[in-house]
PDB file of N, CA and C in Angstrom:
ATOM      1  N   UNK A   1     -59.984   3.387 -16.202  1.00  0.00           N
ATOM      2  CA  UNK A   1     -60.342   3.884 -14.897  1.00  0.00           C
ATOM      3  C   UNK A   1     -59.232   3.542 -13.906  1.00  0.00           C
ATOM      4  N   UNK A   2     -59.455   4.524 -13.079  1.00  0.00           N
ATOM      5  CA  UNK A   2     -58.335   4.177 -12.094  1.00  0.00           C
ATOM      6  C   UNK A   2     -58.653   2.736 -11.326  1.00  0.00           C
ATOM      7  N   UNK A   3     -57.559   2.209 -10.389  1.00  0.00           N
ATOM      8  CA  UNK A   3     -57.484   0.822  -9.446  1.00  0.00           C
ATOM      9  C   UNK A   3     -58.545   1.264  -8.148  1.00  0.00           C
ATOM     10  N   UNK A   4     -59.214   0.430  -8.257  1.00  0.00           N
ATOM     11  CA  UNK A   4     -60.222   1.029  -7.304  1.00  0.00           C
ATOM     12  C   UNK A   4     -59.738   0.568  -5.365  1.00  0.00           C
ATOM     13  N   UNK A   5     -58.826  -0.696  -5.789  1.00  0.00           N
ATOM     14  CA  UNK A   5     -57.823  -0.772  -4.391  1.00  0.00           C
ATOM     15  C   UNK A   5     -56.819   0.117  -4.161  1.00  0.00           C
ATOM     16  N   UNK A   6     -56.583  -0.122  -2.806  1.00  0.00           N
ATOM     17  CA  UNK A   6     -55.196   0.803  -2.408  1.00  0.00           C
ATOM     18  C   UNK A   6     -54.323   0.099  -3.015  1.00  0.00           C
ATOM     19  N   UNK A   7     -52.975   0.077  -3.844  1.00  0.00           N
ATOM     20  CA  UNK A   7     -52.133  -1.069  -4.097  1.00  0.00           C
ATOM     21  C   UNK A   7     -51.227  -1.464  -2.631  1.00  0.00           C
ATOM     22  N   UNK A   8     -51.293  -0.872  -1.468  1.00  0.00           N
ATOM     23  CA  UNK A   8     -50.630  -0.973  -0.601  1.00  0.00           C
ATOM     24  C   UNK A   8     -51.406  -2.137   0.380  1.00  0.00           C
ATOM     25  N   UNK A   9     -52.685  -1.924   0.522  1.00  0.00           N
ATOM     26  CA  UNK A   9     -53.215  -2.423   1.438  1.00  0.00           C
ATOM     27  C   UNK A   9     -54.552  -3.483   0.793  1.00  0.00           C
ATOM     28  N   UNK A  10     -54.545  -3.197  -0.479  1.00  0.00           N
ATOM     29  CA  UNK A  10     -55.962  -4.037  -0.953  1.00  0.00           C
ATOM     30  C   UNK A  10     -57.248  -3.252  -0.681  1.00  0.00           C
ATOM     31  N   UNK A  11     -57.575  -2.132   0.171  1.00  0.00           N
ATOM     32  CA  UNK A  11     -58.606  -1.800   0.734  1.00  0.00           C
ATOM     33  C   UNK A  11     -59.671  -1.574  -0.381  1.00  0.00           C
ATOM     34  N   UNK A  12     -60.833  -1.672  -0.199  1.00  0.00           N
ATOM     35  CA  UNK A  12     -61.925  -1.241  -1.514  1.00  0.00           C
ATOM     36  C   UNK A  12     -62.351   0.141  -0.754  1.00  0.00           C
ATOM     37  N   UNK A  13     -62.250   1.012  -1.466  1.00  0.00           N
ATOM     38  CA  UNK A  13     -62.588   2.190  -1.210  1.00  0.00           C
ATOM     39  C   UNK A  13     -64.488   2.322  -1.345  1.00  0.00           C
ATOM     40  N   UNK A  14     -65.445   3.043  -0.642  1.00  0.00           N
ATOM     41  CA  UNK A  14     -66.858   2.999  -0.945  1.00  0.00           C
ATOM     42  C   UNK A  14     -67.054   4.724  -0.858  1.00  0.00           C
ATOM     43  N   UNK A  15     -67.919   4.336  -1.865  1.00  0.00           N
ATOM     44  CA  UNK A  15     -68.517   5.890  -2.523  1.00  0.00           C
ATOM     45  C   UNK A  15     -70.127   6.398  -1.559  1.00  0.00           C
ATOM     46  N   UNK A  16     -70.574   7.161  -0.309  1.00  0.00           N
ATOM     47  CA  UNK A  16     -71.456   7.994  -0.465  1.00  0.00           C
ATOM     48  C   UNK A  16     -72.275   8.670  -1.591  1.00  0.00           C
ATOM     49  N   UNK A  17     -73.752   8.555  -1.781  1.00  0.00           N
ATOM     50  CA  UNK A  17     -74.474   8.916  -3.134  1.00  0.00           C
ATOM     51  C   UNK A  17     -74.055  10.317  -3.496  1.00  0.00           C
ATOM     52  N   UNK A  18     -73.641  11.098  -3.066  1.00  0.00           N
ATOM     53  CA  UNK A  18     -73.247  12.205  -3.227  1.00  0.00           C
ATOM     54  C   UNK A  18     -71.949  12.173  -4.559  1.00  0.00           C
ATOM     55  N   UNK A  19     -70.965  11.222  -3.666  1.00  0.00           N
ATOM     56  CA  UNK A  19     -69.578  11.140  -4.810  1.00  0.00           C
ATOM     57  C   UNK A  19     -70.365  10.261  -5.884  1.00  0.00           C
ATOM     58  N   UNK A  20     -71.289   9.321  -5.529  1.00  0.00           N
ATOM     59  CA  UNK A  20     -71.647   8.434  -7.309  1.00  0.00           C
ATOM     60  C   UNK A  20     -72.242   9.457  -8.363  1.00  0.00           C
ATOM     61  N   UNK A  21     -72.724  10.467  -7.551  1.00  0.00           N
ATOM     62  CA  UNK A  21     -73.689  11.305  -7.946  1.00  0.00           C
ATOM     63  C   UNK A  21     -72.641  12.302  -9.312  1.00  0.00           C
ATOM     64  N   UNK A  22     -71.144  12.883  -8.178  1.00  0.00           N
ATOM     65  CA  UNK A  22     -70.017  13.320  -8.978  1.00  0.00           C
ATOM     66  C   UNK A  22     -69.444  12.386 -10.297  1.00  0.00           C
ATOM     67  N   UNK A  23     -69.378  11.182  -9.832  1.00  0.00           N
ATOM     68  CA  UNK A  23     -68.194  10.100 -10.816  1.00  0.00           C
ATOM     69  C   UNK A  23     -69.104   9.472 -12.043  1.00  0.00           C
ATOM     70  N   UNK A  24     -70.630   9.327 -11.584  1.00  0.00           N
ATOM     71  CA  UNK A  24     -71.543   9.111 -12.713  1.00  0.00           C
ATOM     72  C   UNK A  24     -71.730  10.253 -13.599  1.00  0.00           C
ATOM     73  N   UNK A  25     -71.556  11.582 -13.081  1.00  0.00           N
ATOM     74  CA  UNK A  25     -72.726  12.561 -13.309  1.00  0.00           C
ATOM     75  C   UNK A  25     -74.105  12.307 -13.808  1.00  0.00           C
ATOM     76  N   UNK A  26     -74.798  11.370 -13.042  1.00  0.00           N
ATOM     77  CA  UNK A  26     -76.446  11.186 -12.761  1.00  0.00           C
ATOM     78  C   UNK A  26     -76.980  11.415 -11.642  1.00  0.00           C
ATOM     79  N   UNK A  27     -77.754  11.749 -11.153  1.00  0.00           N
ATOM     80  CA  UNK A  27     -78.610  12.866  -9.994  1.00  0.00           C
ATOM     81  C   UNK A  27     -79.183  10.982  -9.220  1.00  0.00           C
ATOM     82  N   UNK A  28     -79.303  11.599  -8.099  1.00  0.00           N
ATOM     83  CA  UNK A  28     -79.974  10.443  -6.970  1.00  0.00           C
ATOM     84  C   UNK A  28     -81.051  10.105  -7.784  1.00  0.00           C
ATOM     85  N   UNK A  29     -82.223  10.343  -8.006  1.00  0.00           N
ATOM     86  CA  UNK A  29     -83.047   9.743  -8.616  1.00  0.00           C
ATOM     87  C   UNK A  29     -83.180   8.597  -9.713  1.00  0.00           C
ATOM     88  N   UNK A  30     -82.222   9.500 -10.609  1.00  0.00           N
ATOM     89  CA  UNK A  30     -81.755   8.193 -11.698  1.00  0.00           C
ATOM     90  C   UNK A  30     -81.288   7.268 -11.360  1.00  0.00           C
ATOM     91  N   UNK A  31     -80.361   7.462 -10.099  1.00  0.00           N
ATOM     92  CA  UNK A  31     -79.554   6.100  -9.956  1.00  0.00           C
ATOM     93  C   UNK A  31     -80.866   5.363  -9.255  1.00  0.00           C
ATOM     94  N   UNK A  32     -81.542   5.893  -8.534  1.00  0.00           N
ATOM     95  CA  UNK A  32     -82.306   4.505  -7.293  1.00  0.00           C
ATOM     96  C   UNK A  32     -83.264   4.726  -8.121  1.00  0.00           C
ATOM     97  N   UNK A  33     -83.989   5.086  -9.733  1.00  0.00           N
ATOM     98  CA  UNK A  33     -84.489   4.228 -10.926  1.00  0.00           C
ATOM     99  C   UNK A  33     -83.906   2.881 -11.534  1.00  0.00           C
ATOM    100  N   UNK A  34     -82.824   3.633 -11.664  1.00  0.00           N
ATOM    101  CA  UNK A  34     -81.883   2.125 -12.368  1.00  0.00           C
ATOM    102  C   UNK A  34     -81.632   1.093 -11.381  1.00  0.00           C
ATOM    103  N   UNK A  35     -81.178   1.263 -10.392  1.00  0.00           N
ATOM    104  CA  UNK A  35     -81.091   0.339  -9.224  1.00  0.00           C
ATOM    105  C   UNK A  35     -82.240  -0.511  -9.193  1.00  0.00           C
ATOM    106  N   UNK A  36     -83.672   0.404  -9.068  1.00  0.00           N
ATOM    107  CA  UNK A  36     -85.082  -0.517  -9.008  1.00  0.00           C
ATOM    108  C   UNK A  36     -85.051  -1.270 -10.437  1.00  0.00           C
ATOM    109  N   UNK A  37     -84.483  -1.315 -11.064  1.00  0.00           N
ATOM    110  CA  UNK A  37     -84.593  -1.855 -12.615  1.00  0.00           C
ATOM    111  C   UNK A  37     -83.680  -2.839 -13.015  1.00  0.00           C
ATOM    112  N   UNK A  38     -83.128  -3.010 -11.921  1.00  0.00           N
ATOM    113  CA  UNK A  38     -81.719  -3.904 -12.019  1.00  0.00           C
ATOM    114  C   UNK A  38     -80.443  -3.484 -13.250  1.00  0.00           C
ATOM    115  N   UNK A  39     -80.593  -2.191 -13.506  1.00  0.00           N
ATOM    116  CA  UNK A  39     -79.730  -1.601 -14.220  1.00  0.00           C
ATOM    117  C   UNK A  39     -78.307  -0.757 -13.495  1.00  0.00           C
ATOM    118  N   UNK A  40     -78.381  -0.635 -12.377  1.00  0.00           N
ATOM    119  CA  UNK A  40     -77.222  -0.095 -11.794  1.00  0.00           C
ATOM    120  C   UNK A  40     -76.798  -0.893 -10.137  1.00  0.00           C
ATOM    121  N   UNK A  41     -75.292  -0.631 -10.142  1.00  0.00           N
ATOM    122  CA  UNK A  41     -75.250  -1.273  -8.648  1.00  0.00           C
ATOM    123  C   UNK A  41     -75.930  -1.119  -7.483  1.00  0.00           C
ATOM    124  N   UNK A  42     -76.174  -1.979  -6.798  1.00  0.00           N
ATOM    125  CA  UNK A  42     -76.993  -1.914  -5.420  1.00  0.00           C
ATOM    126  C   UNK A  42     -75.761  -1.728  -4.552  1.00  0.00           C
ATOM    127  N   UNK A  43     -76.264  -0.964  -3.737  1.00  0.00           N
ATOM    128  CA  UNK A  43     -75.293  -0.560  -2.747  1.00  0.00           C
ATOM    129  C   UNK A  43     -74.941  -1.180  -1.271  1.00  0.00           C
ATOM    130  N   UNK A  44     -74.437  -1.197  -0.442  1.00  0.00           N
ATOM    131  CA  UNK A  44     -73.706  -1.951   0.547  1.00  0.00           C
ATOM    132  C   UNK A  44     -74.267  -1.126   1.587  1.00  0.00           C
ATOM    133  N   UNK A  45     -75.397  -1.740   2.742  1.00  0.00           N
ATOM    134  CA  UNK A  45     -75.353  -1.213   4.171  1.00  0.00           C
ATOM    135  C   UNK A  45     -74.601  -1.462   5.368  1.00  0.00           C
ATOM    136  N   UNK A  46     -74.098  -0.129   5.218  1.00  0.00           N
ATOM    137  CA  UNK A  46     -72.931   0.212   6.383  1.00  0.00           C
ATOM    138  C   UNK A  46     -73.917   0.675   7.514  1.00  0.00           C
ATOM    139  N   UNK A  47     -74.479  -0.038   8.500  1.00  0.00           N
ATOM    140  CA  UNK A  47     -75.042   0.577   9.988  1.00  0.00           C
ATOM    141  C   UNK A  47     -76.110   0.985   9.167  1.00  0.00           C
ATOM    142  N   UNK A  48     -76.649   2.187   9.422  1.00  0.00           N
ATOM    143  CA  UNK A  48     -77.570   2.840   8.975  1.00  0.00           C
ATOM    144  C   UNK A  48     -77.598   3.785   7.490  1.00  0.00           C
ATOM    145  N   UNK A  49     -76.121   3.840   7.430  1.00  0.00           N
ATOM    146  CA  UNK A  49     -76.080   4.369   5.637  1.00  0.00           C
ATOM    147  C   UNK A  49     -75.952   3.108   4.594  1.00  0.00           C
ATOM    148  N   UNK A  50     -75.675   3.640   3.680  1.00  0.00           N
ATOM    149  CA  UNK A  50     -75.512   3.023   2.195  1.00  0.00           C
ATOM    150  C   UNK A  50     -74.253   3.574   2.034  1.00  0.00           C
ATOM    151  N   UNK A  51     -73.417   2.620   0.749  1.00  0.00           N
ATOM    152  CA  UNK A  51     -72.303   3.303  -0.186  1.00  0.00           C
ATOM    153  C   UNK A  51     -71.970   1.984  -1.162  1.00  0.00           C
ATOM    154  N   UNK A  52     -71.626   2.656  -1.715  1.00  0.00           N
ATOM    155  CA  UNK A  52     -71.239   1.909  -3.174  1.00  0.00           C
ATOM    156  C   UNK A  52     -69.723   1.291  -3.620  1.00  0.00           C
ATOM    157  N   UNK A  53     -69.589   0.514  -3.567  1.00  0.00           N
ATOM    158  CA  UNK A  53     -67.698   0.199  -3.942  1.00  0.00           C
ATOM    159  C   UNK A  53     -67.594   0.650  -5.289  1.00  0.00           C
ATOM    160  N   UNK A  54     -66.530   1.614  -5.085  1.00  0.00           N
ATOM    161  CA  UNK A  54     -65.815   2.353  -6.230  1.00  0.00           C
ATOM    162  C   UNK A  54     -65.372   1.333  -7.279  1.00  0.00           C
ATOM    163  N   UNK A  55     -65.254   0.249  -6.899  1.00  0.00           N
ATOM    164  CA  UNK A  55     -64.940  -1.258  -8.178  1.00  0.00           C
ATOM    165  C   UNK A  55     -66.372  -1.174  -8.490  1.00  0.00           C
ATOM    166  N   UNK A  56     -67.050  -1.751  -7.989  1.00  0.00           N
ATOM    167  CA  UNK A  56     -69.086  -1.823  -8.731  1.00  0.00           C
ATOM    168  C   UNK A  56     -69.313  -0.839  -9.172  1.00  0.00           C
ATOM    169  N   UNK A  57     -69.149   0.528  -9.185  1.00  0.00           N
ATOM    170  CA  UNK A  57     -69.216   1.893  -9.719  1.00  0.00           C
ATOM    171  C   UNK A  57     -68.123   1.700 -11.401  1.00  0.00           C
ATOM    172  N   UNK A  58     -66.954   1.661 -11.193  1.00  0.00           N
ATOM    173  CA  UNK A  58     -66.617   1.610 -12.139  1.00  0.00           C
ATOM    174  C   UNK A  58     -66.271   0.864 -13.481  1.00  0.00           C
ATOM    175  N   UNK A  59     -66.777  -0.906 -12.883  1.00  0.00           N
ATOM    176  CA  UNK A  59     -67.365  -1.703 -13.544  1.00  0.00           C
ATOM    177  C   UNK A  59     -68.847  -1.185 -14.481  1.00  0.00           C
ATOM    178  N   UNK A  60     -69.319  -0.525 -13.896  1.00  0.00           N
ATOM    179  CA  UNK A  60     -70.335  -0.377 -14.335  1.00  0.00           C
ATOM    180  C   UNK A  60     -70.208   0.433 -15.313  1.00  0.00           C
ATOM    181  N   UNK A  61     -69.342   1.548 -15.629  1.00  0.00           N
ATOM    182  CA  UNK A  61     -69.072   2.588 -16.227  1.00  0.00           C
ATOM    183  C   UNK A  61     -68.056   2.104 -17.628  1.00  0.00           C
ATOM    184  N   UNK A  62     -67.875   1.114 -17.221  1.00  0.00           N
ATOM    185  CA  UNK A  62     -66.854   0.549 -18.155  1.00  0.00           C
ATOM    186  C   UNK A  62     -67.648  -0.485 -19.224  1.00  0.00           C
ATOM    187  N   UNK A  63     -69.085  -0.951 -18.436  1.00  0.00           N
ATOM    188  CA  UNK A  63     -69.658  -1.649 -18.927  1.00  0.00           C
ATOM    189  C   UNK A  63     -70.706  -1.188 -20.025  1.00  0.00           C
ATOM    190  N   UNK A  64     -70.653   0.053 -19.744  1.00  0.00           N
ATOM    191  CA  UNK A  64     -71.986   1.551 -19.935  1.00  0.00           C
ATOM    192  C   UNK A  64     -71.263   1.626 -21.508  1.00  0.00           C
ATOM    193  N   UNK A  65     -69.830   2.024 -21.676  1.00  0.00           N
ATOM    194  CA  UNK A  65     -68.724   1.898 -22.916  1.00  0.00           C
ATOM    195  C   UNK A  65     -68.954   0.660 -23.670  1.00  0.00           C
ATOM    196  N   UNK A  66     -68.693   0.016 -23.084  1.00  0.00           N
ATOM    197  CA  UNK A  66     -68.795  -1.589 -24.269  1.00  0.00           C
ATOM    198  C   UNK A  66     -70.102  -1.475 -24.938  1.00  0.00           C
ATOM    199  N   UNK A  67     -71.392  -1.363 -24.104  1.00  0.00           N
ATOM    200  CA  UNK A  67     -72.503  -1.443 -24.748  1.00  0.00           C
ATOM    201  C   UNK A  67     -72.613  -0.693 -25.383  1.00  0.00           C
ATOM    202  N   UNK A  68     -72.566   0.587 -25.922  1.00  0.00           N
ATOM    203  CA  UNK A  68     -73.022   1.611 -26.997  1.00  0.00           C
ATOM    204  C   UNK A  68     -71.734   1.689 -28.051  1.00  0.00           C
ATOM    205  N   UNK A  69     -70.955   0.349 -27.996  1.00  0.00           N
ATOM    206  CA  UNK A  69     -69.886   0.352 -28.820  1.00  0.00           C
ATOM    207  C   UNK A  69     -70.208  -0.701 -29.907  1.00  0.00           C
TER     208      UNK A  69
END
């Protein structure tokens, strides 16, 4: 997977459910199932939204690989 920092600046980039929705390909529902299940990342409140760090997203995806290996 790609570096989920900028290499310039360190920044952690955060994902809107919409893009987890793209980079998982799993639909909102599934994810805030797994979330209630302690199976997927919990997400970060920004003000009044949510988003997800693209590192906890792709940890997770990497982790999703090991297990069915």
């Amino acid at each position: 997977m790609s570096n989920a920092r900028h290499p310039a600046s360190n920044i952690e980039r955060f994902l809107r459910y919409r893009e987890v929705e793209k980079v998982t390909g799993f639909r909102r529902s599934t994810i805030y199932l797994w979330m209630s299940q302690g199976k997927f990342p919990r997400p970060i409140k920004i003000q009044r939204a949510v988003a997800w760090k693209l590192s906890d997203i792709e940890n997770w995806m990497e982790q999703q690989g090991e297990d069915r290996a």
